[in-house]
PDB file of N, CA and C in Angstrom:
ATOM      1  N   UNK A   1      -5.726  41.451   0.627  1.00  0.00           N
ATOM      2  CA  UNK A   1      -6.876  40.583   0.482  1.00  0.00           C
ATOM      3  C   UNK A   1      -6.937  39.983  -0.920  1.00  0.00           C
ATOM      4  N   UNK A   2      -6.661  41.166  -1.551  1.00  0.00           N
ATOM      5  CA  UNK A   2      -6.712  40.230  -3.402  1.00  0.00           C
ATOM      6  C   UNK A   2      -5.498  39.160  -3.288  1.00  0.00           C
ATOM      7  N   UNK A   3      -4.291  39.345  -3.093  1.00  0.00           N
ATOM      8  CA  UNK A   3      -3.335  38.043  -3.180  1.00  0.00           C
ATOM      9  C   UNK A   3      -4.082  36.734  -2.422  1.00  0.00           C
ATOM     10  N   UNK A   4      -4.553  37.018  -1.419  1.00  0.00           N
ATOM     11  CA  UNK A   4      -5.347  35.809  -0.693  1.00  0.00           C
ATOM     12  C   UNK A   4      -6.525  35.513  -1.796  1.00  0.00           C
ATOM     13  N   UNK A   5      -6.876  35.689  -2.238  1.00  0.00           N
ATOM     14  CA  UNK A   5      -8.283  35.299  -3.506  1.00  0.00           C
ATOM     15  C   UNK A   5      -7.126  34.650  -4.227  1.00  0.00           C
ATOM     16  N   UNK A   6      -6.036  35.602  -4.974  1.00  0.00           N
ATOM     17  CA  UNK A   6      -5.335  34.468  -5.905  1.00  0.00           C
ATOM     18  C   UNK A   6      -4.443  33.404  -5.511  1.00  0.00           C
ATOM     19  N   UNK A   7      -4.490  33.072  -4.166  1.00  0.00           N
ATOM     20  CA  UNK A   7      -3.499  31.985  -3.890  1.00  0.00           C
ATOM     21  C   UNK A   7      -4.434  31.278  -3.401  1.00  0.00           C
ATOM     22  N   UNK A   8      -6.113  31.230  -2.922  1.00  0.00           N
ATOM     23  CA  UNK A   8      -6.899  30.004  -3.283  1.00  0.00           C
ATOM     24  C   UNK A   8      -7.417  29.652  -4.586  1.00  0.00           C
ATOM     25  N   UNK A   9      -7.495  30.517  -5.505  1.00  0.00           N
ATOM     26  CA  UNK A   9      -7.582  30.378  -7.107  1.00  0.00           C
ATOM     27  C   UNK A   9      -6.653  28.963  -7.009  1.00  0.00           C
ATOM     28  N   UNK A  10      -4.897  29.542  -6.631  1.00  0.00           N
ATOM     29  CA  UNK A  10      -4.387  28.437  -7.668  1.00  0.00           C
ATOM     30  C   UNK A  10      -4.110  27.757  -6.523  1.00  0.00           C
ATOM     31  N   UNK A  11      -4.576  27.567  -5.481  1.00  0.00           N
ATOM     32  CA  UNK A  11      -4.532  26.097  -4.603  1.00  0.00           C
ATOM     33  C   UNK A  11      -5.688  25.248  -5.112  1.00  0.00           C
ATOM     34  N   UNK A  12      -7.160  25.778  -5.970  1.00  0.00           N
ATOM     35  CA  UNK A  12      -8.013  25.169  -6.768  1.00  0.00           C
ATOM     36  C   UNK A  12      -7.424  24.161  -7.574  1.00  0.00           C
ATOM     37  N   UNK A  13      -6.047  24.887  -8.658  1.00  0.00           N
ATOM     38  CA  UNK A  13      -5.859  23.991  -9.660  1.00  0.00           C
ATOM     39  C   UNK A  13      -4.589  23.198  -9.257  1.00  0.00           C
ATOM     40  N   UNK A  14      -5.286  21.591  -9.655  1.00  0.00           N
ATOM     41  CA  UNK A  14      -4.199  20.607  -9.449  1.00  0.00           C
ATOM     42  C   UNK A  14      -2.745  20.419  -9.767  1.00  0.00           C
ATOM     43  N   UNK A  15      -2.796  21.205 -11.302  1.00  0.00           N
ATOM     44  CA  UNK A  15      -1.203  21.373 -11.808  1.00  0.00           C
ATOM     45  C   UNK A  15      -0.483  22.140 -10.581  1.00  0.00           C
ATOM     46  N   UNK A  16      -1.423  23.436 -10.031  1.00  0.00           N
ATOM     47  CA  UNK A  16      -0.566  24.096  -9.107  1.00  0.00           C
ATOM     48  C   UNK A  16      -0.088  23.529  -7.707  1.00  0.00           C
ATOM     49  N   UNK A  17      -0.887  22.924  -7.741  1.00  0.00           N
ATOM     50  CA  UNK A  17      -1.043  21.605  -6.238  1.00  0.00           C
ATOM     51  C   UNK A  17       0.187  21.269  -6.659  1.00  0.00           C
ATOM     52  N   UNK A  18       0.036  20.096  -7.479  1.00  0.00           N
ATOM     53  CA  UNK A  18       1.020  19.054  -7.658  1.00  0.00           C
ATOM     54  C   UNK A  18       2.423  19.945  -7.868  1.00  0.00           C
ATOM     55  N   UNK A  19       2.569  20.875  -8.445  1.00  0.00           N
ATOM     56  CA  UNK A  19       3.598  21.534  -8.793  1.00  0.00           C
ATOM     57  C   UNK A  19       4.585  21.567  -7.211  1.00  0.00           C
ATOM     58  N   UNK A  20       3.305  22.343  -5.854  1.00  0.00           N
ATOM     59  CA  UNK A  20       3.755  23.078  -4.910  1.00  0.00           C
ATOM     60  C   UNK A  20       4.297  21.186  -4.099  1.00  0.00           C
ATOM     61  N   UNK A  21       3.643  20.846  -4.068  1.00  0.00           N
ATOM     62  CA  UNK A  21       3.869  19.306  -3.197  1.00  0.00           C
ATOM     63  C   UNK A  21       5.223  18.423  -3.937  1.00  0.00           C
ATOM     64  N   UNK A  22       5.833  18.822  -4.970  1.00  0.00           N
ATOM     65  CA  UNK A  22       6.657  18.112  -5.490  1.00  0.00           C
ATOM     66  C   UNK A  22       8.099  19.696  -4.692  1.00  0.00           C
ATOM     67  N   UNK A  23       7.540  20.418  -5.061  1.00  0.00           N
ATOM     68  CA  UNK A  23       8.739  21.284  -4.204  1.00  0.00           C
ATOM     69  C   UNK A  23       8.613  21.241  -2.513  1.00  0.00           C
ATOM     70  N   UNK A  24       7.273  21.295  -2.253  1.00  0.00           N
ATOM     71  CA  UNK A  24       7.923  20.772  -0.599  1.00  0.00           C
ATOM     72  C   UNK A  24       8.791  19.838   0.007  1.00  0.00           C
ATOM     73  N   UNK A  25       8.169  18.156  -1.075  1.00  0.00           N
ATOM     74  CA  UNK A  25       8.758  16.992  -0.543  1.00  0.00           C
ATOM     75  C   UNK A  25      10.599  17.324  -0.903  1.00  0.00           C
ATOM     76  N   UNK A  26      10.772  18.133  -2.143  1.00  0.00           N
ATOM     77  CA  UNK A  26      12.385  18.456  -2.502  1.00  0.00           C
ATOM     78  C   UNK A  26      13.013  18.661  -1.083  1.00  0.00           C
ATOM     79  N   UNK A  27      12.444  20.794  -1.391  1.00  0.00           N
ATOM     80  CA  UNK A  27      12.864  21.521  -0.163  1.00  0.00           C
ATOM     81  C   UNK A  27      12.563  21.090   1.295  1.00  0.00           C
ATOM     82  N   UNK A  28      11.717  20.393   1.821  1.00  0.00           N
ATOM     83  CA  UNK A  28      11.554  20.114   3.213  1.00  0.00           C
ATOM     84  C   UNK A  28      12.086  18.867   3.082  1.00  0.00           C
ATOM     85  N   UNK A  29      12.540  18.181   2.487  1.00  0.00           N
ATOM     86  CA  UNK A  29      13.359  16.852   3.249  1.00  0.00           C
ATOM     87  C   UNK A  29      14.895  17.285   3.247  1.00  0.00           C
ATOM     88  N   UNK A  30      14.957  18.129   1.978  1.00  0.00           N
ATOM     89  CA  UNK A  30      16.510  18.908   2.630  1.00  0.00           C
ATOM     90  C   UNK A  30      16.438  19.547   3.917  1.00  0.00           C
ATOM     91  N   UNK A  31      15.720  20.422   3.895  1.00  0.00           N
ATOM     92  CA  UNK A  31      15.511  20.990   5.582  1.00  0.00           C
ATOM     93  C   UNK A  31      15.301  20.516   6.571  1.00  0.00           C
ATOM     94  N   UNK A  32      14.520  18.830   6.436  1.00  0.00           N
ATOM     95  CA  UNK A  32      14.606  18.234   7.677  1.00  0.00           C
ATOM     96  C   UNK A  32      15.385  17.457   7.905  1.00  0.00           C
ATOM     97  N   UNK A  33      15.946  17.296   6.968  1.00  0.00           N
ATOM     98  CA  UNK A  33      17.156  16.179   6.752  1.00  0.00           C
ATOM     99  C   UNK A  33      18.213  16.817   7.997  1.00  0.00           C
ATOM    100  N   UNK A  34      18.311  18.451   7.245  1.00  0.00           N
ATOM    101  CA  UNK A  34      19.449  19.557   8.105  1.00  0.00           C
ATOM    102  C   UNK A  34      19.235  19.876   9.278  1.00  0.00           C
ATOM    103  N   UNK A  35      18.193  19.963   9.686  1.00  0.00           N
ATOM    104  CA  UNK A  35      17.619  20.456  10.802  1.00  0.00           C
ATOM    105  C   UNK A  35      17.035  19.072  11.845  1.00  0.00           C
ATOM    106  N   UNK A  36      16.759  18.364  11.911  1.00  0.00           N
ATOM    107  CA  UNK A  36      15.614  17.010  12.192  1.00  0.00           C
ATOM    108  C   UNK A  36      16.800  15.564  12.079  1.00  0.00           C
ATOM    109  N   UNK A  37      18.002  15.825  11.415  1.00  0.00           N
ATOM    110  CA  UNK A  37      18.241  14.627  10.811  1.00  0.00           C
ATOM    111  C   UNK A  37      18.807  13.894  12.258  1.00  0.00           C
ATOM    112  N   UNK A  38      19.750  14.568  12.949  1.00  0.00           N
ATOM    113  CA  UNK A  38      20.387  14.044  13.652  1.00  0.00           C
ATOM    114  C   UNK A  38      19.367  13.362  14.802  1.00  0.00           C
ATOM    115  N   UNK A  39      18.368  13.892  15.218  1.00  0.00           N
ATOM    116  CA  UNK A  39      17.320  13.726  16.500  1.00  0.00           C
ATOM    117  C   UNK A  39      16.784  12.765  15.830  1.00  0.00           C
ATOM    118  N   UNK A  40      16.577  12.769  14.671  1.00  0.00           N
ATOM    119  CA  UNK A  40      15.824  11.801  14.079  1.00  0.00           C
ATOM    120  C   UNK A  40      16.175   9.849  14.419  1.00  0.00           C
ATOM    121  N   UNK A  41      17.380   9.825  13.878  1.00  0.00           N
ATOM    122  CA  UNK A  41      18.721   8.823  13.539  1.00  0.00           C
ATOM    123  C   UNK A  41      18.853   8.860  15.327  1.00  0.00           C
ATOM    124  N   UNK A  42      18.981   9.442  15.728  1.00  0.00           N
ATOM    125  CA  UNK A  42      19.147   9.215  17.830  1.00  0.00           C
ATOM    126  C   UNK A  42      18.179   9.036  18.378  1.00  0.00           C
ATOM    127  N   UNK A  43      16.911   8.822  17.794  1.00  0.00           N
ATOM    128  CA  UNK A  43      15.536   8.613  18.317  1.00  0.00           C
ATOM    129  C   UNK A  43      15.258   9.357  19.363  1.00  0.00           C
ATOM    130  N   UNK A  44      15.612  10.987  19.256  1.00  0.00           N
ATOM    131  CA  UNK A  44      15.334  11.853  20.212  1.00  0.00           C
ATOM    132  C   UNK A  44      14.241  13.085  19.027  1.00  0.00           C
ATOM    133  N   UNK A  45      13.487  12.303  18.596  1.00  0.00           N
ATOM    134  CA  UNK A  45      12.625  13.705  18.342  1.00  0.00           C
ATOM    135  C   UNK A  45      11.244  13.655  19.088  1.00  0.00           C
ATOM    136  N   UNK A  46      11.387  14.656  19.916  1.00  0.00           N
ATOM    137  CA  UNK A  46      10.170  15.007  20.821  1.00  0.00           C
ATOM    138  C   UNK A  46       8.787  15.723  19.764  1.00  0.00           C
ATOM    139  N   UNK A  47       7.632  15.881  20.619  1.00  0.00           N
ATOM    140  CA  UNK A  47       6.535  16.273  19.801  1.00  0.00           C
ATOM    141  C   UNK A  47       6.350  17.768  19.479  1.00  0.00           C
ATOM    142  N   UNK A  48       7.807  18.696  19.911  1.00  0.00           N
ATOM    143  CA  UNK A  48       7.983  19.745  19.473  1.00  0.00           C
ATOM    144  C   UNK A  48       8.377  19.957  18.285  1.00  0.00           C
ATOM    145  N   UNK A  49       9.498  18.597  17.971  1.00  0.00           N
ATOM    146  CA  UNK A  49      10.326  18.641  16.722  1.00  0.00           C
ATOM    147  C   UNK A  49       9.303  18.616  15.860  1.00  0.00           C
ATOM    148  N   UNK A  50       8.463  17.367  15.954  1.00  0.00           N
ATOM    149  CA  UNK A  50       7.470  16.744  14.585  1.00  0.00           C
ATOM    150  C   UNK A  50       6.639  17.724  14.303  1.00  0.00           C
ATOM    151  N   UNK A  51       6.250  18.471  15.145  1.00  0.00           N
ATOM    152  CA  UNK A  51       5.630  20.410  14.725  1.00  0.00           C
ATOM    153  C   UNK A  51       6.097  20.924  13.718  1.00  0.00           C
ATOM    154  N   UNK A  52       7.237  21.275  14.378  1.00  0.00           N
ATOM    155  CA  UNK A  52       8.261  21.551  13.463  1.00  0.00           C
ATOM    156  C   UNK A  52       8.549  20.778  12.255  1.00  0.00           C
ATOM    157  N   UNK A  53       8.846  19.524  12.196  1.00  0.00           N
ATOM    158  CA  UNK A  53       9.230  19.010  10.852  1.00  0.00           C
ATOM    159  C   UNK A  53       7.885  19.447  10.027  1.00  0.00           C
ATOM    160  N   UNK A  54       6.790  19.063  10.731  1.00  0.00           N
ATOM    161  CA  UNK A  54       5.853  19.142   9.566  1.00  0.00           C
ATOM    162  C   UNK A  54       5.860  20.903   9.512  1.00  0.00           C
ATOM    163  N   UNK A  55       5.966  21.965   9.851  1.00  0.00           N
ATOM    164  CA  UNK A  55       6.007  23.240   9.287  1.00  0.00           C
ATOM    165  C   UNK A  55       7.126  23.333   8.076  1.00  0.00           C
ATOM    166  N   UNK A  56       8.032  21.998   8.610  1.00  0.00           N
ATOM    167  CA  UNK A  56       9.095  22.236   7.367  1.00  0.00           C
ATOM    168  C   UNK A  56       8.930  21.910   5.934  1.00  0.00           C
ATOM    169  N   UNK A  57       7.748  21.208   5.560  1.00  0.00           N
ATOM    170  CA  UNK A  57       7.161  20.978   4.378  1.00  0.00           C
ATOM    171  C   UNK A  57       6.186  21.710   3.907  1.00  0.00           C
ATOM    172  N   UNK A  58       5.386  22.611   5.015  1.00  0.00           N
ATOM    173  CA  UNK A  58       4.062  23.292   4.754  1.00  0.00           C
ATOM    174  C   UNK A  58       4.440  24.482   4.525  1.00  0.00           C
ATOM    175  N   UNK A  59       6.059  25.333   4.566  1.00  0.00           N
ATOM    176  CA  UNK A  59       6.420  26.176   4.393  1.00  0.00           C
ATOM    177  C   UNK A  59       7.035  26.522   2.708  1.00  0.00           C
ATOM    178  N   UNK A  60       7.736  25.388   2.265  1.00  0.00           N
ATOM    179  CA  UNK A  60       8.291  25.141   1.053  1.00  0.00           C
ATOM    180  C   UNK A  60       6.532  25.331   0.074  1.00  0.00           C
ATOM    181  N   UNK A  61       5.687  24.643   0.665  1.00  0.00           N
ATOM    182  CA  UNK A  61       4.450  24.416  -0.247  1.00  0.00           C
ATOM    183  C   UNK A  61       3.782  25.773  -0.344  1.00  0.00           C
ATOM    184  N   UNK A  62       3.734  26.308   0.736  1.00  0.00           N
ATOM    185  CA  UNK A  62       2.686  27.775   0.634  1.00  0.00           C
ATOM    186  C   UNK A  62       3.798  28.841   0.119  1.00  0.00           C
ATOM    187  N   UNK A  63       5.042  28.709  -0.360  1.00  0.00           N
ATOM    188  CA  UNK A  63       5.917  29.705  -0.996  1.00  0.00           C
ATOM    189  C   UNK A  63       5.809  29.200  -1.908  1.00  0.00           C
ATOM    190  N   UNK A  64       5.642  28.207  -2.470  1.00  0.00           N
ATOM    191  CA  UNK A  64       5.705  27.626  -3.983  1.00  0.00           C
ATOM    192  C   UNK A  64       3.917  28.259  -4.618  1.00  0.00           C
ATOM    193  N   UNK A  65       3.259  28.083  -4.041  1.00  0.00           N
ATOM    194  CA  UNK A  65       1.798  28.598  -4.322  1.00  0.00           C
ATOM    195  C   UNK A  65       1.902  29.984  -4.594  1.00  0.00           C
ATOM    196  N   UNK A  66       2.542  30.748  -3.198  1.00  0.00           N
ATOM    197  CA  UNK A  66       2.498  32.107  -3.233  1.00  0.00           C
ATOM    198  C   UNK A  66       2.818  32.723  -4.659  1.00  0.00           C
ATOM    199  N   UNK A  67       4.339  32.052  -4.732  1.00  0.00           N
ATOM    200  CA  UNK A  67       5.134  32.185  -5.889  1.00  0.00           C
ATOM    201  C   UNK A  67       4.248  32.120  -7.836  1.00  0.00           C
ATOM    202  N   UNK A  68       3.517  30.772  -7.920  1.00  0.00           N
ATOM    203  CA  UNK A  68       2.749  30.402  -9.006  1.00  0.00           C
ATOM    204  C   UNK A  68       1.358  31.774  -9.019  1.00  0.00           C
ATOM    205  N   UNK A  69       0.643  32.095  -7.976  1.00  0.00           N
ATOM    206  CA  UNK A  69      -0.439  32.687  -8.057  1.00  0.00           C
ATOM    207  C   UNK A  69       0.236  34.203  -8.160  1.00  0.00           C
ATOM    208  N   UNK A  70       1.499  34.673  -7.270  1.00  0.00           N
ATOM    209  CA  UNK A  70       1.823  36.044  -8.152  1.00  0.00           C
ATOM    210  C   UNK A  70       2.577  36.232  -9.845  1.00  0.00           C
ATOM    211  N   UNK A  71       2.747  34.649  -9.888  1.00  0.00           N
ATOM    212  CA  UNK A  71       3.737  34.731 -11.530  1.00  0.00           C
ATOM    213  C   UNK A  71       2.236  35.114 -12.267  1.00  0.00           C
ATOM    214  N   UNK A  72       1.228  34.640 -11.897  1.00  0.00           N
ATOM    215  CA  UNK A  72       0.047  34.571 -12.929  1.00  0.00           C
ATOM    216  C   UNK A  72      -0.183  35.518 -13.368  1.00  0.00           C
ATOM    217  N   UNK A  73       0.048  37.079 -12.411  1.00  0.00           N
ATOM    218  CA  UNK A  73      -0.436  38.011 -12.512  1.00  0.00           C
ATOM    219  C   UNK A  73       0.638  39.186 -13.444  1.00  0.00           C
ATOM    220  N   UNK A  74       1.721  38.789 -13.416  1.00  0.00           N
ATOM    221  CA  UNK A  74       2.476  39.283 -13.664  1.00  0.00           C
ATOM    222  C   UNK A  74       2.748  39.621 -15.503  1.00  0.00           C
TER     223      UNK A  74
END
């Protein structure tokens, strides 16, 4: 429960925002690039994929947060 208090702490601050959203757009366009690219480019991505793609950016972002709010403590 306390890590959840400190990872809305630093979803509060913008540096940490901006920090986590500049590593999603990195890491999730590599990953969807790898994963998404081909369906993409063949105009076969169904509304399962785009789930998916978008978990593929929201995953990079909430590890980058996780990551900043346990360095804090450390």
């Amino acid at each position: 429960m306390r890590q959840l208090k400190k990872m809305k702490h630093t979803l509060a601050q913008q540096h940490c925002r901006a920090t986590a959203l500049r590593v999603a757009l990195f890491v999730g366009t590599v990953l969807f690039s790898l994963n998404h690219g081909s369906a993409l480019m063949n105009d076969e991505m169904s509304q399962q994929r785009w789930i998916s793609g978008i978990l593929t950016y929201m995953v990079p972002f909430m590890v980058s947060i996780h990551g900043q709010s346990s360095r804090k403590t450390a």
